[in-house]
Protein backbone atom coordinates (compact mmCIF):
# COMPACT_ATOMS: atom_id res chain seq x y z
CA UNK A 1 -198.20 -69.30 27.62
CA UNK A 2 -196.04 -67.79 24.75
CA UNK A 3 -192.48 -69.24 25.01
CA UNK A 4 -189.41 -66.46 23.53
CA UNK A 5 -185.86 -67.45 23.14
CA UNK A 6 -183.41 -64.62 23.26
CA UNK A 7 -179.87 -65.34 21.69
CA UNK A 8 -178.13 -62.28 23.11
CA UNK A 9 -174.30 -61.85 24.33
CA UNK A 10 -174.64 -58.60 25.74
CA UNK A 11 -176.02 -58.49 28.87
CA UNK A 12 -177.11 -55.30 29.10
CA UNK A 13 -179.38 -55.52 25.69
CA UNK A 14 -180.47 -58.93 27.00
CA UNK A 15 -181.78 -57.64 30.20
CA UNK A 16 -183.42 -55.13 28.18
CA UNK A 17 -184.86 -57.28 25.83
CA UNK A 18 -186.42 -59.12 28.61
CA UNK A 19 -187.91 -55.73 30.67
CA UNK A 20 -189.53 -55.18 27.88
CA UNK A 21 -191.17 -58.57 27.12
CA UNK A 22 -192.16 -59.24 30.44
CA UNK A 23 -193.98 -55.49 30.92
CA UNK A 24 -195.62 -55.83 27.60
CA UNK A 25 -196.86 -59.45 27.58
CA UNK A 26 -198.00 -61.02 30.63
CA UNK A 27 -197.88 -64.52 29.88
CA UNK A 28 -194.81 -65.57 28.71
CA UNK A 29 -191.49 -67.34 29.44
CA UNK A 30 -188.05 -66.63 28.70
CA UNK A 31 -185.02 -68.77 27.65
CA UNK A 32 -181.90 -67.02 26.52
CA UNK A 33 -178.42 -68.48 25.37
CA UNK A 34 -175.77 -66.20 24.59
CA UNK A 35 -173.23 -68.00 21.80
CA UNK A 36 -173.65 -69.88 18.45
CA UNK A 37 -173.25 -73.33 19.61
CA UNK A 38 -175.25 -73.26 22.42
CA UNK A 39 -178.44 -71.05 20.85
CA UNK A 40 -177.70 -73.76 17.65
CA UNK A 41 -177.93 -76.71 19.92
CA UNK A 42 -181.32 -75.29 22.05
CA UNK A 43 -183.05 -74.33 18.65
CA UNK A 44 -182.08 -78.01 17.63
CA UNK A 45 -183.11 -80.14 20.31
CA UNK A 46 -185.82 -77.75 21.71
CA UNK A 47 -187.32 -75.66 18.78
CA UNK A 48 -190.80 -77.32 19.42
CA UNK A 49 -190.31 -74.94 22.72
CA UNK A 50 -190.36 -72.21 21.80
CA UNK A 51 -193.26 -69.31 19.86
CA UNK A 52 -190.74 -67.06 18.59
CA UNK A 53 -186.43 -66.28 18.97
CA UNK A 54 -185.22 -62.99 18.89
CA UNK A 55 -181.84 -63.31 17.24
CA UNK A 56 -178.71 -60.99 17.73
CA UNK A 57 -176.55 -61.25 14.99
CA UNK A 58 -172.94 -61.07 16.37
CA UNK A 59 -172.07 -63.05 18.67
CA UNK A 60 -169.04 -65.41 20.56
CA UNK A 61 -168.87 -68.63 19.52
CA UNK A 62 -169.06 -70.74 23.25
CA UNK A 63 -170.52 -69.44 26.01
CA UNK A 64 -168.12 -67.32 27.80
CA UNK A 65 -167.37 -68.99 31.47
CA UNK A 66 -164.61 -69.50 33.30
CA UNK A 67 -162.33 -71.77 31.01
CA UNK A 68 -163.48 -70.42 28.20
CA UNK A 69 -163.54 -66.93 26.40
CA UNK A 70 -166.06 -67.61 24.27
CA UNK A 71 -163.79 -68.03 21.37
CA UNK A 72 -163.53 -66.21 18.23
CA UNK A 73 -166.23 -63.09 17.77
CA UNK A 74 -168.84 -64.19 15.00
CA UNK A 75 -170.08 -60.94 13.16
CA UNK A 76 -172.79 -62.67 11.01
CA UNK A 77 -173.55 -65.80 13.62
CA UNK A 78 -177.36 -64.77 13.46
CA UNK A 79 -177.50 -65.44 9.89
CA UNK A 80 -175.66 -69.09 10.27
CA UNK A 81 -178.20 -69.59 13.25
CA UNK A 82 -180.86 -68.93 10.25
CA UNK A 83 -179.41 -71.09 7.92
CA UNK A 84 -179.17 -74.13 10.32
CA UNK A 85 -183.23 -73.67 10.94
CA UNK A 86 -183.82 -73.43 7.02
CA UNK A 87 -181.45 -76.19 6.65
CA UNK A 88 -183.28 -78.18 9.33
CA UNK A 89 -186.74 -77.07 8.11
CA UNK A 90 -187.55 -75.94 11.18
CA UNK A 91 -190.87 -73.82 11.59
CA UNK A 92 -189.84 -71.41 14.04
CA UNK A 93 -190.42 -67.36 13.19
CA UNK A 94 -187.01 -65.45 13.84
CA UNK A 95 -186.75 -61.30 14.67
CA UNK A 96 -183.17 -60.44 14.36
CA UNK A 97 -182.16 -58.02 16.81
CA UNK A 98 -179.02 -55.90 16.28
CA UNK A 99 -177.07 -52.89 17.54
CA UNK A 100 -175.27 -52.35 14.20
CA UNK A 101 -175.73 -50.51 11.13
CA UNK A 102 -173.25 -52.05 9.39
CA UNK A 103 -170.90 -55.16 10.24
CA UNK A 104 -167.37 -56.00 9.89
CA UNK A 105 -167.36 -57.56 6.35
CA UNK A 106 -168.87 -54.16 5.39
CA UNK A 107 -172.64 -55.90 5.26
CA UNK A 108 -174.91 -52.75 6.05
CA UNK A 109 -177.94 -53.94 7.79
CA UNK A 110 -180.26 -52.69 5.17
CA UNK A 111 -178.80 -55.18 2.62
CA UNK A 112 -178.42 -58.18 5.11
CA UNK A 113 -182.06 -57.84 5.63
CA UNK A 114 -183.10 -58.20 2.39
CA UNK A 115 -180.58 -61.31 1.56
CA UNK A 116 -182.35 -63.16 5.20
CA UNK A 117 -186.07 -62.25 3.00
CA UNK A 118 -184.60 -64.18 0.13
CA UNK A 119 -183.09 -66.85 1.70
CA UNK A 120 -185.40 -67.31 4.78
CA UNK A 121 -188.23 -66.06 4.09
CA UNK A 122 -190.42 -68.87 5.96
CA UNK A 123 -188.60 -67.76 9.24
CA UNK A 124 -187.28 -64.29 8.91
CA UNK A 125 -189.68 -61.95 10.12
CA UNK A 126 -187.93 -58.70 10.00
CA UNK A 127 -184.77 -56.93 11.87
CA UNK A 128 -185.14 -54.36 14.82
CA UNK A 129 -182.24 -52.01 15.23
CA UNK A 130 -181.75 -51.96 19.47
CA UNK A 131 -180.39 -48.64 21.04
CA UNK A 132 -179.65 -48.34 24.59
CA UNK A 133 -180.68 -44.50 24.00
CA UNK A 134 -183.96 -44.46 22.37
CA UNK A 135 -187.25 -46.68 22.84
CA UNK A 136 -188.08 -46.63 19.72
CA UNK A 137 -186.50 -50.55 19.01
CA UNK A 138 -189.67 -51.35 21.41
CA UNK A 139 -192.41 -50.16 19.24
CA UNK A 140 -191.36 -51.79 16.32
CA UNK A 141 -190.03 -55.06 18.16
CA UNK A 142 -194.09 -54.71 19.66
CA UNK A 143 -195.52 -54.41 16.31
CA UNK A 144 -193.06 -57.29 15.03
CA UNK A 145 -194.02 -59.87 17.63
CA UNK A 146 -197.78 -59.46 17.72
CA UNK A 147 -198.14 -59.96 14.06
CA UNK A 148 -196.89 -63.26 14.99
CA UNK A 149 -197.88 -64.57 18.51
């Protein structure tokens, strides 16, 4: 069984995200976490888990419950989550899944992708630009994940 970790804050891309995995691959299982800390903590303790994490790349910073509001937006959190794994050494392959072109520190998504091939190139496996109006995300994300599981 091939084992997928989704770090994904919007629900509606997570849910998604996980339609399409479980159509397209029949044996697999799913864990998601939707902030920084806690996706930082699971890949941490648990990366031995897990085949493969697709990685948004904004995000909150907690997990948003009922005392908390999941803190302060994080528009590059994906690439921290990266450097913690290259930091760690960690041999996990990442997919970095995002809805935008360009972020709030004026990053375009063309560049970020090729500073995550210089800096992580050992995990960094490429970027898939989701649309909630289009399929095309899936075809690449499909190509993507069975070069590597």
């Amino acid at each position: 069984m091939k084992k997928i970790l989704i770090v994904e804050d919007n629900q509606k891309k997570l849910e998604k995200l996980k339609t399409f995995l479980y159509e397209e691959y029949v044996d697999i299982e799913i864990t998601e976490r939707m902030s920084y800390n806690s996706a930082t903590r699971e890949i941490v303790l648990n990366y031995n888990n897990y085949d493969l994490i697709l990685l948004d790349m904004s995000m909150q910073t907690y997990d948003v419950s009922d005392d908390e509001s999941g803190g302060e937006p994080e528009p590059l959190a994906g690439k921290n989550i990266l450097k913690q794994i290259y930091l760690r050494n960690i041999p996990i392959k990442v997919i970095v899944v995002t809805m935008y072109e360009n972020f709030v520190d004026g990053t375009k998504i063309k560049e970020l992708n090729e500073e995550l091939i210089q800096e992580f190139n050992e995990n960094y496996c490429g970027y898939i630009f989701f649309s909630h109006i289009n399929l095309e995300w899936s075809i690449k994300l499909k190509e993507l994940i069975n070069k590597i599981i």
